[in-house]
N, C-alpha and C. Protein backbone atom coordinates (compact mmCIF):
# COMPACT_ATOMS: atom_id res chain seq x y z
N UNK A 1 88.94 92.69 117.90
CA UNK A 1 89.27 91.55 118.73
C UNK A 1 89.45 90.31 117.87
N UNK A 2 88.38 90.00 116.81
CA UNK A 2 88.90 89.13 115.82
C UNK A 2 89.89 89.17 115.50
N UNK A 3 90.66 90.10 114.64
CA UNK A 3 91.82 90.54 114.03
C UNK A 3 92.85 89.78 114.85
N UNK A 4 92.88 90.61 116.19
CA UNK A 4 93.34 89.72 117.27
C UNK A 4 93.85 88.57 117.84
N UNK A 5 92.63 87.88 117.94
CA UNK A 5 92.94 86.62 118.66
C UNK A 5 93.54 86.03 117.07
N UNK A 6 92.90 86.27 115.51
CA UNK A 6 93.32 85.51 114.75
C UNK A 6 95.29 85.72 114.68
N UNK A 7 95.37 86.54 114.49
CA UNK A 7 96.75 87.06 114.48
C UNK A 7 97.89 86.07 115.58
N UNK A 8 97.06 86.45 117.00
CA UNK A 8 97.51 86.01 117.95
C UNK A 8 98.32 84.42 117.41
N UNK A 9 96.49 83.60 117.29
CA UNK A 9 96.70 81.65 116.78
C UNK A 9 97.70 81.86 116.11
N UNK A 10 98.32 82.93 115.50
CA UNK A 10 99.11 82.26 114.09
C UNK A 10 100.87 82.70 114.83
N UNK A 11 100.87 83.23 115.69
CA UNK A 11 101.65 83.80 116.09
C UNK A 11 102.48 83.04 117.36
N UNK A 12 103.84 82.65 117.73
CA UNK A 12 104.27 81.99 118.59
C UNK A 12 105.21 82.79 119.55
N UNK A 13 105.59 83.26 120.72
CA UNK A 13 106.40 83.80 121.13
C UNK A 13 106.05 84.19 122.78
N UNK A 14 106.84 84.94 123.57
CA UNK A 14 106.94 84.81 124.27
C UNK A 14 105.79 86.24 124.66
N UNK A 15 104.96 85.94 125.70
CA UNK A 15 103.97 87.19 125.73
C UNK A 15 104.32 87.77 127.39
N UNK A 16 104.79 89.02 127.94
CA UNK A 16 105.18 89.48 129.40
C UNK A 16 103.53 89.63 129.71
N UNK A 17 103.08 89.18 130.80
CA UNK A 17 102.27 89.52 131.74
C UNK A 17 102.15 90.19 133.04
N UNK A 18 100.92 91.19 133.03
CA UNK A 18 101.50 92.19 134.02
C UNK A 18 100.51 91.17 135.14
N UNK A 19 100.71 91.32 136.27
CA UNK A 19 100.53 90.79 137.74
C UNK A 19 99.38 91.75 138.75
N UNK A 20 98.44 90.89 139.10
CA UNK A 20 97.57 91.54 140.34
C UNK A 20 95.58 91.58 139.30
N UNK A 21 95.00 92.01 140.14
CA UNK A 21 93.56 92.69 139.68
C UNK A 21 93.65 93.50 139.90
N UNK A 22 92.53 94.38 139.09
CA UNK A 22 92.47 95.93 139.00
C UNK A 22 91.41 96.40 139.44
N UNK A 23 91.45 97.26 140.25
CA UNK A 23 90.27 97.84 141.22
C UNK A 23 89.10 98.25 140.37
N UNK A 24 88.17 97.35 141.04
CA UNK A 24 86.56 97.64 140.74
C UNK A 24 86.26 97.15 139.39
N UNK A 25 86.70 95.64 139.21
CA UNK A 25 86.12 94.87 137.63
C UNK A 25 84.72 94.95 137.88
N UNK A 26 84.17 95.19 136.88
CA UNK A 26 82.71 94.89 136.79
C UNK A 26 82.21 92.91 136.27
N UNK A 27 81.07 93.00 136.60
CA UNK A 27 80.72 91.57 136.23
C UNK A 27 80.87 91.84 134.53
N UNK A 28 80.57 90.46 133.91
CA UNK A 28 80.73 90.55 132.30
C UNK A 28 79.00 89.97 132.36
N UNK A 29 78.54 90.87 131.07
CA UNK A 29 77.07 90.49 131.02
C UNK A 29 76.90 88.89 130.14
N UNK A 30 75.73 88.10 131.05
CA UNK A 30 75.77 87.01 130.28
C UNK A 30 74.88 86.96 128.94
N UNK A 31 75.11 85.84 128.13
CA UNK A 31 75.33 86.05 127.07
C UNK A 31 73.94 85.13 126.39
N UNK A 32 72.81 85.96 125.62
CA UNK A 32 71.29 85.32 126.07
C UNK A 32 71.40 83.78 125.31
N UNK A 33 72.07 82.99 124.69
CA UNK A 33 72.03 82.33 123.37
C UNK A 33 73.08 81.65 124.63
N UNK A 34 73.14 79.61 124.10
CA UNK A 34 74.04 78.66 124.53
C UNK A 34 74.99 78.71 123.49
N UNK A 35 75.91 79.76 123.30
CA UNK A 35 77.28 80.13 122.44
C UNK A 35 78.02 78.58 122.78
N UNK A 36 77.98 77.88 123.86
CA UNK A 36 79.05 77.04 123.85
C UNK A 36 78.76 75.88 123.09
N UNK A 37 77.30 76.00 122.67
CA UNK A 37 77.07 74.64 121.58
C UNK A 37 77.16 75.40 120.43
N UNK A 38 77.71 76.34 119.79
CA UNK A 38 78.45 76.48 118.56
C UNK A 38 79.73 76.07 117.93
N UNK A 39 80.81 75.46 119.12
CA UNK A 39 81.80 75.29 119.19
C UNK A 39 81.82 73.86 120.11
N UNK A 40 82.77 72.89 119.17
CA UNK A 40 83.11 71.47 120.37
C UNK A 40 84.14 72.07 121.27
N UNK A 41 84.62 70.90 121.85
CA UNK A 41 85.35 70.70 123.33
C UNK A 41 86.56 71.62 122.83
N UNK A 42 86.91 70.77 121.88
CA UNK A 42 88.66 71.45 121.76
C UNK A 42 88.56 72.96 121.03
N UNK A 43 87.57 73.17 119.93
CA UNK A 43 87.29 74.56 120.06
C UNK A 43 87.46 75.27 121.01
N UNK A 44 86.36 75.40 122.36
CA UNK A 44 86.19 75.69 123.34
C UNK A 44 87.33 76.24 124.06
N UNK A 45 88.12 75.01 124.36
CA UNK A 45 89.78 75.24 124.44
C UNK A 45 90.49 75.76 124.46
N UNK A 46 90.31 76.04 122.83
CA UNK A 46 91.89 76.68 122.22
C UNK A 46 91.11 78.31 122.35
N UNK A 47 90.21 78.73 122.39
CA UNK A 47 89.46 79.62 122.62
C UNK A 47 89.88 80.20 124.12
N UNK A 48 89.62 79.23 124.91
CA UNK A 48 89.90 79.68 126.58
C UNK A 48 91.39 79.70 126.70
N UNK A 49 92.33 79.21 126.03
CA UNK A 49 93.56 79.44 126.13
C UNK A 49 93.98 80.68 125.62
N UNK A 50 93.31 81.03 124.10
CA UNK A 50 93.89 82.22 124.04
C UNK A 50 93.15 83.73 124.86
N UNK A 51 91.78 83.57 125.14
CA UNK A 51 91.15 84.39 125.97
C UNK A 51 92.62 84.82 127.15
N UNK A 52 93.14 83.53 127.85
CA UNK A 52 94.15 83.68 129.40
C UNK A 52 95.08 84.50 128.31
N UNK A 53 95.82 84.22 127.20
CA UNK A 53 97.25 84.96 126.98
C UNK A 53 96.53 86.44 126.64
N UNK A 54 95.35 86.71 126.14
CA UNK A 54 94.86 88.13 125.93
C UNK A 54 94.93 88.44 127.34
N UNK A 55 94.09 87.92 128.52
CA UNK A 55 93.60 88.16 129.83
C UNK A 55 95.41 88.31 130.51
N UNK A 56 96.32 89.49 129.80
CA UNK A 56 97.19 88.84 130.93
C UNK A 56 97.12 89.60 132.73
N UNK A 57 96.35 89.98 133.32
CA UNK A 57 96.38 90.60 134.41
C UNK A 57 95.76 89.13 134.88
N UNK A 58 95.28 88.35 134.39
CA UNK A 58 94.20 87.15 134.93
C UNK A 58 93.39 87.48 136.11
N UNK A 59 92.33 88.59 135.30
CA UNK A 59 91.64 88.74 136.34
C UNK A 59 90.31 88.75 136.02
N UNK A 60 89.99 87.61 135.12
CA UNK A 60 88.79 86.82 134.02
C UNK A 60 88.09 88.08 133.33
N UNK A 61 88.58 89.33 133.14
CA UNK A 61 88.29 89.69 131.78
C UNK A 61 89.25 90.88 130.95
N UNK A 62 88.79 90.89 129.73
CA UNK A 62 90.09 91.73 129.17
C UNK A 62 89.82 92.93 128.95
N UNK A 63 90.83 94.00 129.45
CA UNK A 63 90.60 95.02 129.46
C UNK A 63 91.40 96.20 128.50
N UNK A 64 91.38 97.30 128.64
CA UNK A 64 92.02 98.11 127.44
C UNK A 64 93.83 97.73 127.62
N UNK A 65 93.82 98.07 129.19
CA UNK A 65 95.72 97.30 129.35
C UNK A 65 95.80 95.92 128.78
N UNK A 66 95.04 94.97 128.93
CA UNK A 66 95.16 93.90 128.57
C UNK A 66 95.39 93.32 126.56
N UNK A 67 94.72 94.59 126.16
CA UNK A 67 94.47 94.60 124.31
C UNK A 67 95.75 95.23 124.45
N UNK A 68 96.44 96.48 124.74
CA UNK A 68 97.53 97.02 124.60
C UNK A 68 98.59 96.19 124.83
N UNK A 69 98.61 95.23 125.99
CA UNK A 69 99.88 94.82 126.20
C UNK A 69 99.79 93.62 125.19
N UNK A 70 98.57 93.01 124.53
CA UNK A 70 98.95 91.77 123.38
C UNK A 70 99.53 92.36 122.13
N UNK A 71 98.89 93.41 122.19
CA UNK A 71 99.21 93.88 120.66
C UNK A 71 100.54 94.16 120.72
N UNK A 72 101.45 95.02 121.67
CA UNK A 72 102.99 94.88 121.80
C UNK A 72 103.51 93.72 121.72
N UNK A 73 103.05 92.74 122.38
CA UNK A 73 103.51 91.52 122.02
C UNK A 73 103.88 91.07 120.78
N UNK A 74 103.15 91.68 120.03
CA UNK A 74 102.98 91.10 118.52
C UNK A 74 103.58 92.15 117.81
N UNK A 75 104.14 92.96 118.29
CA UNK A 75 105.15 94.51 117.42
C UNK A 75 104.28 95.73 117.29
N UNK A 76 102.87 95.64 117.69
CA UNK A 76 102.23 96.32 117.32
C UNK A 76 102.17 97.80 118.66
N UNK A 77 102.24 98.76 118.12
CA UNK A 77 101.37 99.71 119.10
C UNK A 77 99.95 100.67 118.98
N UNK A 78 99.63 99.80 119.02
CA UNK A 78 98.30 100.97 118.77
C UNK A 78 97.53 101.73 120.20
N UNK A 79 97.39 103.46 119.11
CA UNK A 79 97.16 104.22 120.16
C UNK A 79 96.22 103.99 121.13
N UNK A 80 95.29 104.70 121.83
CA UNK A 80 94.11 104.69 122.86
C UNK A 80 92.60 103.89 121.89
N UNK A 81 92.51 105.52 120.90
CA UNK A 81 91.34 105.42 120.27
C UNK A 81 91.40 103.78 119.47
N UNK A 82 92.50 103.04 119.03
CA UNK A 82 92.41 102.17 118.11
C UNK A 82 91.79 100.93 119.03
N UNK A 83 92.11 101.16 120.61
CA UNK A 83 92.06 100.07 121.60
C UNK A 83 90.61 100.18 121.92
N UNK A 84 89.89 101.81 122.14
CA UNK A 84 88.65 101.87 122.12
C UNK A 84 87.55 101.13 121.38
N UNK A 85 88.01 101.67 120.49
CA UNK A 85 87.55 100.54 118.93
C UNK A 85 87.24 99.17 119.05
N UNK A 86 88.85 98.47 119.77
CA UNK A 86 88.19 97.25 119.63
C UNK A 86 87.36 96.88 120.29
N UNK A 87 87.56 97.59 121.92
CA UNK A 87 86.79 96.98 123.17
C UNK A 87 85.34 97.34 122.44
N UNK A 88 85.10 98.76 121.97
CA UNK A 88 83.56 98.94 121.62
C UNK A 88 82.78 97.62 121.03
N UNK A 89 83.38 96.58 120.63
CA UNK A 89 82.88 94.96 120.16
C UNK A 89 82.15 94.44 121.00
N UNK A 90 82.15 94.89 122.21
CA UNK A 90 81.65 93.85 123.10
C UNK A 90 80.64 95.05 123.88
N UNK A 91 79.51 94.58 124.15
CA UNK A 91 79.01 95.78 124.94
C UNK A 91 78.13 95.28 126.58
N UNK A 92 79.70 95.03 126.93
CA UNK A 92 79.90 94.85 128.50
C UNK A 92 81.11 94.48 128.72
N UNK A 93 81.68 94.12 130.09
CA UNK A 93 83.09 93.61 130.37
C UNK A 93 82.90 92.93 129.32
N UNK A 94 84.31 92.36 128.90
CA UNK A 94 84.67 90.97 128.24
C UNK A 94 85.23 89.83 128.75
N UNK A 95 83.96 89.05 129.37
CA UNK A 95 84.63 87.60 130.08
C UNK A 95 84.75 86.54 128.92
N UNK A 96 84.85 85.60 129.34
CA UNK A 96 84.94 84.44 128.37
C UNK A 96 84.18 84.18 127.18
N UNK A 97 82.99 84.13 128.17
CA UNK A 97 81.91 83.92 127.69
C UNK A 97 81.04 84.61 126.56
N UNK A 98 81.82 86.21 127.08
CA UNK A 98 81.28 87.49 126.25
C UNK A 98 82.54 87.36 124.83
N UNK A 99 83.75 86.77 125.29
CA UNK A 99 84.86 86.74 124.29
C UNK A 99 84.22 85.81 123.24
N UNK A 100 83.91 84.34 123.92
CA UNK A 100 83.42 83.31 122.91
C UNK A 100 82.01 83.72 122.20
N UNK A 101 81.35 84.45 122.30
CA UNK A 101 80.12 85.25 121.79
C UNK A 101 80.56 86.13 120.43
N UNK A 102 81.22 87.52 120.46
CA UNK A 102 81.83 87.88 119.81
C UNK A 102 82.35 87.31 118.93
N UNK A 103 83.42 86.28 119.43
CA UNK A 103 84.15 85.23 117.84
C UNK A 103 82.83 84.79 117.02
N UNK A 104 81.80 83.55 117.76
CA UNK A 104 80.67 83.15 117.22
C UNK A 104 80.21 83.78 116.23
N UNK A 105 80.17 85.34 116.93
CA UNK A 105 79.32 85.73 116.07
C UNK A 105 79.82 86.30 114.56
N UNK A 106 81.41 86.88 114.49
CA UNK A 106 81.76 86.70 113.77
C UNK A 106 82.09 85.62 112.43
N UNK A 107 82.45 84.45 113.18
CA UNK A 107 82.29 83.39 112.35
C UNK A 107 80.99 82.78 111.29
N UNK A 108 80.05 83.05 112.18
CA UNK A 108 78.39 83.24 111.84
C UNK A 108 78.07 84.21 111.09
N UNK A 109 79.04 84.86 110.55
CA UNK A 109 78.95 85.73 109.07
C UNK A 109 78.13 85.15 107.94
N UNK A 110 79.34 83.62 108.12
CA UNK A 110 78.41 83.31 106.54
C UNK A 110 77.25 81.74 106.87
N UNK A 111 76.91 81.44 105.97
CA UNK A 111 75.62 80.71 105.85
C UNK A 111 75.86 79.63 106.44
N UNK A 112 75.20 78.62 107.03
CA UNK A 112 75.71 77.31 107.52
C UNK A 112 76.52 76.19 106.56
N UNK A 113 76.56 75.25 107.42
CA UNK A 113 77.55 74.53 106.39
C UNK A 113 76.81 74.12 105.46
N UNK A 114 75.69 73.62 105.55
CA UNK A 114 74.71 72.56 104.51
C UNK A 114 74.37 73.66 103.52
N UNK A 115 74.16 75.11 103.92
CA UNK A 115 73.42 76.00 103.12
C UNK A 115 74.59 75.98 101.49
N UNK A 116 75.73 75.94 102.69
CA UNK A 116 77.35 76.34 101.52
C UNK A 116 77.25 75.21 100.64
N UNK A 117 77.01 73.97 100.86
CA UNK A 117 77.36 72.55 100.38
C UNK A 117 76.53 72.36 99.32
N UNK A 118 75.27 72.89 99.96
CA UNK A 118 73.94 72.56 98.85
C UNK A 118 73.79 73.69 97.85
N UNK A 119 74.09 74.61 97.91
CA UNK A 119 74.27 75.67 96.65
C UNK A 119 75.34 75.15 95.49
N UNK A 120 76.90 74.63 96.10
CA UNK A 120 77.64 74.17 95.55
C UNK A 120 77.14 73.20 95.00
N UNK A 121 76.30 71.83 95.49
CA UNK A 121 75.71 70.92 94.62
C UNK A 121 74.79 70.59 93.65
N UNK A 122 73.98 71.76 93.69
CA UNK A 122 73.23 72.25 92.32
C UNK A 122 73.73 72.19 91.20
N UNK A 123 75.30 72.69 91.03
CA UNK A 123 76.07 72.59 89.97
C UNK A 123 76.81 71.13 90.00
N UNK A 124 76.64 69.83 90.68
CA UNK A 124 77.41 68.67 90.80
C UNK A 124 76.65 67.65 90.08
N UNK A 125 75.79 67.37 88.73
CA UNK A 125 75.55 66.34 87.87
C UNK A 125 75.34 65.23 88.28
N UNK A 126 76.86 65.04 88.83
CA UNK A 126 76.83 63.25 88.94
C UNK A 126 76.86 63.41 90.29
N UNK A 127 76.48 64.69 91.42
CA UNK A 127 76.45 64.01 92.94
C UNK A 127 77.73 63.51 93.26
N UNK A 128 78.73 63.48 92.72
CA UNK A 128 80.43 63.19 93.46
C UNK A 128 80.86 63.99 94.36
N UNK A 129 80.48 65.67 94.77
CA UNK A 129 80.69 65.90 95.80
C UNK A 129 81.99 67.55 94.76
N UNK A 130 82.39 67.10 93.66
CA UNK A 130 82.79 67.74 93.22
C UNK A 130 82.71 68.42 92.11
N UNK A 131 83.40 69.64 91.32
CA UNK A 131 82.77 70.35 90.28
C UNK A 131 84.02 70.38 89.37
N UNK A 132 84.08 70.73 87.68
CA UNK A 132 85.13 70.97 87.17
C UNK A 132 85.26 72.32 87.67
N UNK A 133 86.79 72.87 87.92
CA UNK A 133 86.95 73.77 88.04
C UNK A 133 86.93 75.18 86.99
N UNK A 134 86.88 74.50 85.96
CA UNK A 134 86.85 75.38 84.67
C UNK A 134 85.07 75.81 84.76
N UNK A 135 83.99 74.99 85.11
CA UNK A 135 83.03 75.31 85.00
C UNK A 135 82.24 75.87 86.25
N UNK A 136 83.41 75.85 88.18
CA UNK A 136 82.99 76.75 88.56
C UNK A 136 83.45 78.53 88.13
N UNK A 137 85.00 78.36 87.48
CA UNK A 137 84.98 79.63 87.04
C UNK A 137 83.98 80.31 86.86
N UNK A 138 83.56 79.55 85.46
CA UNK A 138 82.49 80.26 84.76
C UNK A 138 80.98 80.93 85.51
N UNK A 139 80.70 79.64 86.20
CA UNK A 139 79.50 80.04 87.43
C UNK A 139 79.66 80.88 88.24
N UNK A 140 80.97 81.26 88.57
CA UNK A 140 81.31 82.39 89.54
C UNK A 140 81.26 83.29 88.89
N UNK A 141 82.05 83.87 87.63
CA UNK A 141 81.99 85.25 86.92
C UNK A 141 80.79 85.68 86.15
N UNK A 142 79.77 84.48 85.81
CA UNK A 142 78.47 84.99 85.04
C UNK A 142 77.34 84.78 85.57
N UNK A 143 77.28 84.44 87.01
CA UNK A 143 75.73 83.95 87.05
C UNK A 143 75.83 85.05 88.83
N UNK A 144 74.56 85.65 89.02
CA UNK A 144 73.94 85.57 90.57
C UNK A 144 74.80 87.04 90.86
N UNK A 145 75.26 87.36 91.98
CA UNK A 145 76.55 88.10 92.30
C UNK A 145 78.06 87.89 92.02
N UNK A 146 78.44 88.54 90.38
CA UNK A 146 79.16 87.99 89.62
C UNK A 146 80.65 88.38 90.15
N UNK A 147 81.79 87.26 90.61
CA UNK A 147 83.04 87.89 91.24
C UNK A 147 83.77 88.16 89.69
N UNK A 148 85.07 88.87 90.20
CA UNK A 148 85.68 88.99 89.61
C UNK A 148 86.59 87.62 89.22
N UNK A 149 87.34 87.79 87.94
CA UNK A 149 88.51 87.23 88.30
C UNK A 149 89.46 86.64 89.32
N UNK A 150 90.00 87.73 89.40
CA UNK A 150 90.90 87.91 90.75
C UNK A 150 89.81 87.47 91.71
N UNK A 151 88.71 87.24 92.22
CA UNK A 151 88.15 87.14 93.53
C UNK A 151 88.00 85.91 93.58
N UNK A 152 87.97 85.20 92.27
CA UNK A 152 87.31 83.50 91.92
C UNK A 152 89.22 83.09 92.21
N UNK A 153 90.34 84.00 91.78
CA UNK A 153 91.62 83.11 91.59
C UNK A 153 92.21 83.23 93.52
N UNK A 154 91.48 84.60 94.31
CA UNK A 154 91.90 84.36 95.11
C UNK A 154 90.83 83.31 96.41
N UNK A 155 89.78 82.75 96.38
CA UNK A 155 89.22 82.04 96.73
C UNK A 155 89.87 80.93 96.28
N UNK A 156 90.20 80.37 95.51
CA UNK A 156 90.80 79.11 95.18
C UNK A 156 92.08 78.58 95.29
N UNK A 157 92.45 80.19 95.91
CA UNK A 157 94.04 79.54 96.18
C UNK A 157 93.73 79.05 97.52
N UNK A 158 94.95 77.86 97.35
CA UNK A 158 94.30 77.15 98.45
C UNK A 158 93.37 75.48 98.95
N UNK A 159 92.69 75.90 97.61
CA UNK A 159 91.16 75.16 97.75
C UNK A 159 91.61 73.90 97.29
N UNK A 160 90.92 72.60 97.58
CA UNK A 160 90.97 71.46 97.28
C UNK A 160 90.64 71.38 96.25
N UNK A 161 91.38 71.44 94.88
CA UNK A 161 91.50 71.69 93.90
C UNK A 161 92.32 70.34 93.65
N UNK A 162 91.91 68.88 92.48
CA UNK A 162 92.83 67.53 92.18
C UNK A 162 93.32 68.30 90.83
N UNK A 163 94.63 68.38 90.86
CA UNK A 163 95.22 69.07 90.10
C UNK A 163 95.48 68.08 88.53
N UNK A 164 95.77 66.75 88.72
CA UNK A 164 94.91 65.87 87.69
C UNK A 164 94.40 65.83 86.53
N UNK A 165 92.88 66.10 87.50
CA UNK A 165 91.75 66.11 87.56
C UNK A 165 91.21 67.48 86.83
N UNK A 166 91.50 68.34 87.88
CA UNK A 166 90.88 69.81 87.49
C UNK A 166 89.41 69.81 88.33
N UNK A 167 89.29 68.73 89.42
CA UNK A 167 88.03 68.85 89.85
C UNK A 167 88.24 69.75 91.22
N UNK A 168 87.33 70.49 91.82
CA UNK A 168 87.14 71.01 92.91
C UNK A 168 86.40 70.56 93.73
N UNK A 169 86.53 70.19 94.84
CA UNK A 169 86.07 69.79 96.28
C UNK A 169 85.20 70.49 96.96
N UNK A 170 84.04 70.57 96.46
CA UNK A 170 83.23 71.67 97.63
C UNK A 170 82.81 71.31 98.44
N UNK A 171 82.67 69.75 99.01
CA UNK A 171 82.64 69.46 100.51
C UNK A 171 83.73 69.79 101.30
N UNK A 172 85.04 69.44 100.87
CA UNK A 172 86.60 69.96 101.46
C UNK A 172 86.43 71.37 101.62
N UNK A 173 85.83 71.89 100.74
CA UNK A 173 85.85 73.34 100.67
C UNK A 173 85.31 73.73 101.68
N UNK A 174 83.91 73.31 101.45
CA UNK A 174 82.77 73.79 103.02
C UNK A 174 83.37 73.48 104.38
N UNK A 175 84.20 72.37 104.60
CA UNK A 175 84.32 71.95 105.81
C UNK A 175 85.45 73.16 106.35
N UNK A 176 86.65 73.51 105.26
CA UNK A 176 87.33 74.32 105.50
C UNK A 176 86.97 75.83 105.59
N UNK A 177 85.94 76.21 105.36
CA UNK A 177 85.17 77.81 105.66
C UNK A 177 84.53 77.74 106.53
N UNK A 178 84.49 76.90 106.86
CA UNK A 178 83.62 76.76 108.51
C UNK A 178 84.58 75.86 110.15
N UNK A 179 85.24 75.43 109.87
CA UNK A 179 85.95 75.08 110.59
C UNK A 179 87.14 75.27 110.48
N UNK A 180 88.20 75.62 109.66
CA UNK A 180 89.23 75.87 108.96
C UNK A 180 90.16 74.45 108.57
N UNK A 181 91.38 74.67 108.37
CA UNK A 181 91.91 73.41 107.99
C UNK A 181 92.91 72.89 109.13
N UNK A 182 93.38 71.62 109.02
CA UNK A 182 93.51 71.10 110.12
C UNK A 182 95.01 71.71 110.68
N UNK A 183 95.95 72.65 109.80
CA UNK A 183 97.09 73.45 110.39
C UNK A 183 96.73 74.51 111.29
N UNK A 184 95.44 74.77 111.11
CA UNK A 184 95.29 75.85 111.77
C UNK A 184 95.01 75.89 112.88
């Protein structure tokens, strides 16, 4: 369903919706945690907007027709079992509420923002907020859980990087792994 809705945001076009409710929806189980204070207003939003273009029967929750007919939307067909799969994410109907849970919790993969900011600032000297980039290389490939190359060049593509400079932004950085950037 991640895969999903992310695909979906990035995606513009015209989506067919099929018409009516479908006999005998079950309730969607509520959800024990206030999920909606993980996310502000316009989060919230763009969240409940794309929940309706997944939901197209609009009959407040999404069902296996409902994953099948987005994913055509998007060129895709995937068989029964692949649709099983996704619904198995959620373990009850999928209302809103159960949709905005799921994302949360995905997103809530990685560490909070301050946790991200303040690891990064251990290595910041002068407290500017930023690092040479030549010397997070190095911190990335030799110290702790050592990335690769390639894992440090593909994290940084991208990254608020003052080209200048050569300094890296790990507040820009943090704000953008946790909220994303403002195209998105």
């Amino acid at each position: 369903l991640y895969q999903l809705l992310t695909a979906k945001r990035r995606m513009s076009g015209r989506i067919v919706r099929s018409k009516g409710k479908g006999p005998g929806k079950k309730r969607g189980q509520r959800a024990t945690s206030n999920i909606f204070a993980m996310f502000d207003q316009a989060q919230i939003q763009e969240f409940k907007e794309a929940f309706n273009v997944i939901d197209g029967n609009r009959d407040g929750f999404i069902d296996d027709q409902d994953l099948k007919a987005i994913w055509n939307s998007l060129g895709k067909d995937p068989d029964d079992k692949e649709i099983s799969v996704m619904m198995a994410d959620a373990p009850g109907p999928l209302n809103f509420t159960m949709f905005l849970t799921l994302y949360g919790e995905k997103l809530n993969g990685t560490d909070p923002e301050d946790v991200i900011r303040n690891a990064f600032a251990c290595f910041d000297d002068e407290g500017t907020g930023k690092i040479n980039e030549d010397k997070l290389r190095t911190l990335l490939t030799t110290m702790g859980d050592r990335m690769t190359d390639d894992e440090v060049e593909q994290m940084l593509k991208g990254a608020p990087v003052d080209t200048n400079s050569g300094m890296f932004d790990y507040i820009a950085f943090t704000r953008i792994l946790k909220h994303g950037t403002k195209d998105d």
